[in-house]
N, C-alpha and C. Protein backbone atom coordinates (compact mmCIF):
# COMPACT_ATOMS: atom_id res chain seq x y z
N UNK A 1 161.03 -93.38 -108.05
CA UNK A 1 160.49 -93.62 -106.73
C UNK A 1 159.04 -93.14 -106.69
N UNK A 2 158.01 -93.80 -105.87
CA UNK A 2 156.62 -93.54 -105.58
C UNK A 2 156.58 -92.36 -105.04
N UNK A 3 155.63 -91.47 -105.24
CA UNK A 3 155.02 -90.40 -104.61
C UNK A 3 154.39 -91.19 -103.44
N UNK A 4 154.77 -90.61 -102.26
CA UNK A 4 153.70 -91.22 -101.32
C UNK A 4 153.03 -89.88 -100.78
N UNK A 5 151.95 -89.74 -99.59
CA UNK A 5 151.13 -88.95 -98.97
C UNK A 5 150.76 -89.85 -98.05
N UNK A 6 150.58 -88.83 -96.39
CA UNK A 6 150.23 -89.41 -95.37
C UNK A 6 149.18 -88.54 -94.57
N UNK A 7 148.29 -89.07 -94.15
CA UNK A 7 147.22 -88.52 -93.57
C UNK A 7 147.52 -89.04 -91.79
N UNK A 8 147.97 -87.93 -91.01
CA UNK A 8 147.98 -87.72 -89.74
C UNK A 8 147.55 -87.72 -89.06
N UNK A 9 146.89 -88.08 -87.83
CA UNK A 9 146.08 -87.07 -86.68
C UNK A 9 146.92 -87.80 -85.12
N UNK A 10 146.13 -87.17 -84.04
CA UNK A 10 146.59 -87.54 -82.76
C UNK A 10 145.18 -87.18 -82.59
N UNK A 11 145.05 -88.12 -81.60
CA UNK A 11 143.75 -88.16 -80.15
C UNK A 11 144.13 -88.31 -79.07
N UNK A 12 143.83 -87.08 -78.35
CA UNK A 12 144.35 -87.09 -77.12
C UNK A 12 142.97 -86.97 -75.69
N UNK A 13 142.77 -88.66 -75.52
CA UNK A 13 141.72 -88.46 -74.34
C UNK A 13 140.02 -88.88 -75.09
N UNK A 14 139.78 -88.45 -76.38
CA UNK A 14 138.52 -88.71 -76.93
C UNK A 14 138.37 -89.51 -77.55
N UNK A 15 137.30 -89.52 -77.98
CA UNK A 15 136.65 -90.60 -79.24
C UNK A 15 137.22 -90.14 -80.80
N UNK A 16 137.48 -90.87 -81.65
CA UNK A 16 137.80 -90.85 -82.95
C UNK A 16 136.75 -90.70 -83.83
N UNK A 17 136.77 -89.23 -84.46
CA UNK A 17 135.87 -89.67 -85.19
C UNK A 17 136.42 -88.92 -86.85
N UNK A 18 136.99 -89.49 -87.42
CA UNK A 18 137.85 -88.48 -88.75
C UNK A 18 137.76 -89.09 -89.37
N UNK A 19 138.19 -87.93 -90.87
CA UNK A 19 137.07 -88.47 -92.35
C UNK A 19 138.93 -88.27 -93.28
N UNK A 20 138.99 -88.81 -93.74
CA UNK A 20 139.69 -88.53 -95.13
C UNK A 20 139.09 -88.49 -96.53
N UNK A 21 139.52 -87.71 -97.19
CA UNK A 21 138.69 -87.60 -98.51
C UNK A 21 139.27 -87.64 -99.48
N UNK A 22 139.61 -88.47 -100.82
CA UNK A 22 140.35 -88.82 -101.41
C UNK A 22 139.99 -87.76 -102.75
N UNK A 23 140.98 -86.80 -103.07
CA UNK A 23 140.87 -85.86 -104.09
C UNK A 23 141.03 -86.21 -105.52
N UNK A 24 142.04 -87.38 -105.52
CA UNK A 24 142.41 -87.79 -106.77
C UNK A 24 142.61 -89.67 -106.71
N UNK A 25 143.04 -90.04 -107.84
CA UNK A 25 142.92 -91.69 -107.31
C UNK A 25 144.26 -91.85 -106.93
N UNK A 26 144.23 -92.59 -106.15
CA UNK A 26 145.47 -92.66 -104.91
C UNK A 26 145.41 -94.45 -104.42
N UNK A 27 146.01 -95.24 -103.81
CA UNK A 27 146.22 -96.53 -103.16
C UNK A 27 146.56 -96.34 -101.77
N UNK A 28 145.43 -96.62 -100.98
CA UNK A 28 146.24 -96.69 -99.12
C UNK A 28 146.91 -97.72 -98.96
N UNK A 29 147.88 -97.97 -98.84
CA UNK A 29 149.14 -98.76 -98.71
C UNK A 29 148.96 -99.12 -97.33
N UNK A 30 149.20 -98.33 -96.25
CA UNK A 30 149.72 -98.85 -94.59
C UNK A 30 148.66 -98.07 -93.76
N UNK A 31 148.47 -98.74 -92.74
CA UNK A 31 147.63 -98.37 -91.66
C UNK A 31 148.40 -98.56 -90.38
N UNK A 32 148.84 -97.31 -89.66
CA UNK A 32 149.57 -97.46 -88.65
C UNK A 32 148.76 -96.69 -87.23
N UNK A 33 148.98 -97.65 -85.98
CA UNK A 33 148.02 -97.18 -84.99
C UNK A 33 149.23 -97.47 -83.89
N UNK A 34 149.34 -96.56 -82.80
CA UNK A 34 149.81 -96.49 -81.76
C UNK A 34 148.88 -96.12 -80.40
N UNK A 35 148.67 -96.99 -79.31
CA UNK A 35 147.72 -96.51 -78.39
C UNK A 35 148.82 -96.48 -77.13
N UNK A 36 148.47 -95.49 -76.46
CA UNK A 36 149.39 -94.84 -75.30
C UNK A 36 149.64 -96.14 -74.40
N UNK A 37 148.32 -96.50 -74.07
CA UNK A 37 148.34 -97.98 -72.98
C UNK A 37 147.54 -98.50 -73.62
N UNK A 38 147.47 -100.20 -73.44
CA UNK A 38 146.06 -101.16 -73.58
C UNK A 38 145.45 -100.68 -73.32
N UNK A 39 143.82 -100.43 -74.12
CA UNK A 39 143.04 -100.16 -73.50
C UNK A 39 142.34 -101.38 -72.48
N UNK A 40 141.32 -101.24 -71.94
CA UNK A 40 140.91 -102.13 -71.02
C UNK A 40 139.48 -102.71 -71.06
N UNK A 41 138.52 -101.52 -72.07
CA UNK A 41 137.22 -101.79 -71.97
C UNK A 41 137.23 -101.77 -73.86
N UNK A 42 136.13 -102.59 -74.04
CA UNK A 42 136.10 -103.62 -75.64
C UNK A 42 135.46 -102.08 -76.23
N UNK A 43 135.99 -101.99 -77.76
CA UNK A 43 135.21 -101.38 -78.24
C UNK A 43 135.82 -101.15 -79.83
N UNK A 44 134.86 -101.45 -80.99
CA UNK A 44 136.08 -101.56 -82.09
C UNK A 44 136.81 -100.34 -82.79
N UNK A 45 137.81 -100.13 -83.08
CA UNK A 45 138.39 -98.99 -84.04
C UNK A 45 138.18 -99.75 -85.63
N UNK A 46 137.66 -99.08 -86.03
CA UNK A 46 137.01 -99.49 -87.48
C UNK A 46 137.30 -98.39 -88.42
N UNK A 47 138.09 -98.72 -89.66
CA UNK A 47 138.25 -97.88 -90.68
C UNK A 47 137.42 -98.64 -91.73
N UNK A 48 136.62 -97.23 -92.31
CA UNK A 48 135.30 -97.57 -93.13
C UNK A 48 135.66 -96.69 -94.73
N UNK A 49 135.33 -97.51 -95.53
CA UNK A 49 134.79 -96.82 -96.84
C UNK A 49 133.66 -96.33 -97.33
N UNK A 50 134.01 -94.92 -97.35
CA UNK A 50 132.10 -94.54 -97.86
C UNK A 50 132.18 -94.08 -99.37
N UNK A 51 132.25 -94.96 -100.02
CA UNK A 51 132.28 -94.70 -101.17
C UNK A 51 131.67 -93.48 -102.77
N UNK A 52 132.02 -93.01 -103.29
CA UNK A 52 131.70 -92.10 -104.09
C UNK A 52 130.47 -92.59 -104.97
N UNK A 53 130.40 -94.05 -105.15
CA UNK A 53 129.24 -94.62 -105.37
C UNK A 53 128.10 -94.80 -104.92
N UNK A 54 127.95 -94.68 -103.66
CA UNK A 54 126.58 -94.52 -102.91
C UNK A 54 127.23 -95.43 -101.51
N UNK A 55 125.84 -95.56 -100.76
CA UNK A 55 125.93 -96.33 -99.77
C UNK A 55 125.94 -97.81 -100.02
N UNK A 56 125.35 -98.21 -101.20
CA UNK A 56 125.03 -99.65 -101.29
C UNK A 56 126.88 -100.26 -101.57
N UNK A 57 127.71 -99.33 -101.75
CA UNK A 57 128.81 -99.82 -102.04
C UNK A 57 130.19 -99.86 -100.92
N UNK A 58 129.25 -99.16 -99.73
CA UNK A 58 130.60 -98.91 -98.10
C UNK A 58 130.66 -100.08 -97.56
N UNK A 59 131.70 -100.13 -97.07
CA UNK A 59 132.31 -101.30 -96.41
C UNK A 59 133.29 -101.57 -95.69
N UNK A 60 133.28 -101.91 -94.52
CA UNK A 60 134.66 -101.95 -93.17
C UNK A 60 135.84 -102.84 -94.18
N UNK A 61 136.95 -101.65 -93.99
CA UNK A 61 137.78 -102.02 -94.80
C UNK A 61 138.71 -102.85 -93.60
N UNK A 62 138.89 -102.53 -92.14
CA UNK A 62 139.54 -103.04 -91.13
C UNK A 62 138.74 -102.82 -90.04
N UNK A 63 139.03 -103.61 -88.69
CA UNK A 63 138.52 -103.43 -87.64
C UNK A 63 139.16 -104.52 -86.83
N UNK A 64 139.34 -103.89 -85.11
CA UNK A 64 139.80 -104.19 -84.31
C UNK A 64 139.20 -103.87 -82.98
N UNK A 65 139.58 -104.74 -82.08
CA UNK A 65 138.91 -104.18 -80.60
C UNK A 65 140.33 -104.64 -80.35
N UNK A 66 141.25 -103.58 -79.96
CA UNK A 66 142.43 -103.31 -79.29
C UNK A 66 142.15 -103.97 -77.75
N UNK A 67 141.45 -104.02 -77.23
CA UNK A 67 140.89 -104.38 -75.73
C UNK A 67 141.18 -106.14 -75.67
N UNK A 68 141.16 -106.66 -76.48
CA UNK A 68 141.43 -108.35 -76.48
C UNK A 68 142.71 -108.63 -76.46
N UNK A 69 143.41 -107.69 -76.95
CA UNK A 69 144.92 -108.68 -77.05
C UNK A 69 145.88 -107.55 -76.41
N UNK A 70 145.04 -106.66 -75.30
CA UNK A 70 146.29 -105.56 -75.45
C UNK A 70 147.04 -104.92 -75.70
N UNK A 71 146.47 -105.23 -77.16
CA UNK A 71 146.98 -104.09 -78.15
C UNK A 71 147.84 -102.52 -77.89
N UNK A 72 148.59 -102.23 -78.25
CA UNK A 72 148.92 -100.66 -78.65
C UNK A 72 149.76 -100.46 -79.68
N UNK A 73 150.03 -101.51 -80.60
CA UNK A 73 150.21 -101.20 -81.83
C UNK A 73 150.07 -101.73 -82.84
N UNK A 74 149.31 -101.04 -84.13
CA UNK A 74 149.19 -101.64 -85.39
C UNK A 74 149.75 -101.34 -86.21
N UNK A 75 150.60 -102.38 -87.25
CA UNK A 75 150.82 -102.30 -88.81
C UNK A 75 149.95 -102.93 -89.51
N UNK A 76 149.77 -102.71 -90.16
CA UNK A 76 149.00 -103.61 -91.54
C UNK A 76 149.19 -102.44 -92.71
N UNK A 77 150.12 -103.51 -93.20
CA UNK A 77 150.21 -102.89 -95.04
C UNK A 77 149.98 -104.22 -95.85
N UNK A 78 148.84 -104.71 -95.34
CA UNK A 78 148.02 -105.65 -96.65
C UNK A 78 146.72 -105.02 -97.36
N UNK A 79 146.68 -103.40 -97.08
CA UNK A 79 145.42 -103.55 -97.21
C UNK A 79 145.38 -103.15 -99.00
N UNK A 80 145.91 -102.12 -99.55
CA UNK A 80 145.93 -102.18 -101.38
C UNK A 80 144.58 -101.52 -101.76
N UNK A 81 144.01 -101.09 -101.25
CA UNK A 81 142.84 -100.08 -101.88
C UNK A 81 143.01 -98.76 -102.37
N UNK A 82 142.50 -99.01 -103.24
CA UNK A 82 142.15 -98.28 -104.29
C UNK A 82 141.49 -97.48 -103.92
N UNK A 83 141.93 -95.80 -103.87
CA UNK A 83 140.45 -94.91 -103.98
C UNK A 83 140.39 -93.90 -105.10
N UNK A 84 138.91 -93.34 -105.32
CA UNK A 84 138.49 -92.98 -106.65
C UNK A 84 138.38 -91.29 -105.82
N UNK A 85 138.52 -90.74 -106.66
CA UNK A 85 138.39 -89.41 -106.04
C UNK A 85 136.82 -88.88 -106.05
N UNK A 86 136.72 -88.81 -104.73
CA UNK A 86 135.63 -88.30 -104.03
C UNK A 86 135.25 -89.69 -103.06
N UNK A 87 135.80 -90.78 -102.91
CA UNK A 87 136.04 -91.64 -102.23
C UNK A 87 136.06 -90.69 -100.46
N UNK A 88 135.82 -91.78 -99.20
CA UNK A 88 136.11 -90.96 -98.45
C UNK A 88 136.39 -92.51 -96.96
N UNK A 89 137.58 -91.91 -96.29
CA UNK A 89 137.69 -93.10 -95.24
C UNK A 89 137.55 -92.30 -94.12
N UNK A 90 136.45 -92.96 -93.51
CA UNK A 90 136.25 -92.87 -92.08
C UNK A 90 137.20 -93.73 -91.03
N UNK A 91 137.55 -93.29 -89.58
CA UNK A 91 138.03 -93.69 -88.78
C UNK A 91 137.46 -93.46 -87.42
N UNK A 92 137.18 -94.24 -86.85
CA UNK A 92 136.21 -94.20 -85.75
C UNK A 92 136.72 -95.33 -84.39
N UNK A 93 136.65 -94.90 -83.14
CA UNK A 93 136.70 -95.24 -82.21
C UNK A 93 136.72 -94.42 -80.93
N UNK A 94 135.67 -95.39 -80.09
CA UNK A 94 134.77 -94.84 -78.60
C UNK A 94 136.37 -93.99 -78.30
N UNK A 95 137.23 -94.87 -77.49
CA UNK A 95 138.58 -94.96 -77.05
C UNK A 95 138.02 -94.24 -75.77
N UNK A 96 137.13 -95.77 -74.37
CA UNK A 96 136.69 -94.97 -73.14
C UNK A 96 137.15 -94.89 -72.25
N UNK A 97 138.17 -95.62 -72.55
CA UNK A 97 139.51 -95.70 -71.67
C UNK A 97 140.72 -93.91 -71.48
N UNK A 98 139.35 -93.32 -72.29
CA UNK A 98 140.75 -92.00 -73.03
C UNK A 98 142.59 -92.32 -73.01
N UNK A 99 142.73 -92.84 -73.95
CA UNK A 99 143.71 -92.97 -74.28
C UNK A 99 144.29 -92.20 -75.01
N UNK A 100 145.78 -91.97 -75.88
CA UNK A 100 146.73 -90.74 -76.66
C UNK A 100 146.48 -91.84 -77.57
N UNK A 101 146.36 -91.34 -79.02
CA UNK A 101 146.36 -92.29 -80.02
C UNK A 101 146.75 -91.66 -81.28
N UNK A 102 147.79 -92.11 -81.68
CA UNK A 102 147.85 -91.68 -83.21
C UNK A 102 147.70 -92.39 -84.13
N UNK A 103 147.62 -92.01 -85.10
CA UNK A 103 147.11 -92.70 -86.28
C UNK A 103 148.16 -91.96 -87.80
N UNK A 104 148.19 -93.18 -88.53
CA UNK A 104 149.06 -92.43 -89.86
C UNK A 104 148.39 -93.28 -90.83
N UNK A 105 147.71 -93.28 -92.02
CA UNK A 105 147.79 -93.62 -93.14
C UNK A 105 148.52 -93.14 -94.09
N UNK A 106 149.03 -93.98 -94.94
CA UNK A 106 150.02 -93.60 -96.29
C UNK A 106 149.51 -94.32 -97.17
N UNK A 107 149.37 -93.25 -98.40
CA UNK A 107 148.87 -93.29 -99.50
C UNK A 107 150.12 -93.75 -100.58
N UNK A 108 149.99 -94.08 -101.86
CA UNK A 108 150.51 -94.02 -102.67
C UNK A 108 150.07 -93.41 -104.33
């Protein structure tokens, strides 16, 4: 069976702004998002790669404006990236609606 690892948080009311940092080489498998209510006002939640290679190599690995479809929950396990250790994923969103939001990535 796979070793897995999951990177946690909750937001309660603020803006998102959290880093993961990849220690060893690892695969993010699933991206899971729960928002308390729709939000109501547009604004994107964007998970970013800032790569151990420099800047010329970061790149929005996902992104969403939860505000269009009334969103309050995401799966996506298509995503299959690869990270190199010292790799690092950002997660970011206004959220001005202050909403409760959790978030889980799982690694493999």
């Amino acid at each position: 069976m796979a070793n897995y690892r999951r990177d946690v948080f909750t937001v309660a009311g603020g803006a998102i702004a959290h880093t993961f940092m990849a220690t060893s080489i690892m695969w993010l498998r699933e991206l899971r998002i729960h928002i308390s209510a729709a939000p109501t006002t547009a604004g994107s939640f964007t998970l970013t790669l800032n790569s151990v290679d420099g800047a010329d190599h970061n790149l929005v690995v996902y992104s969403i404006d939860p505000s269009t479809a009334s969103t309050t929950d995401v799966f996506n396990n298509d995503l299959d990236l690869l990270l190199l250790a010292g790799d690092a994923l950002n997660i970011a969103y206004a959220n001005a609606d202050g909403r409760t939001i959790g978030v889980q990535m799982i690694f493999e």
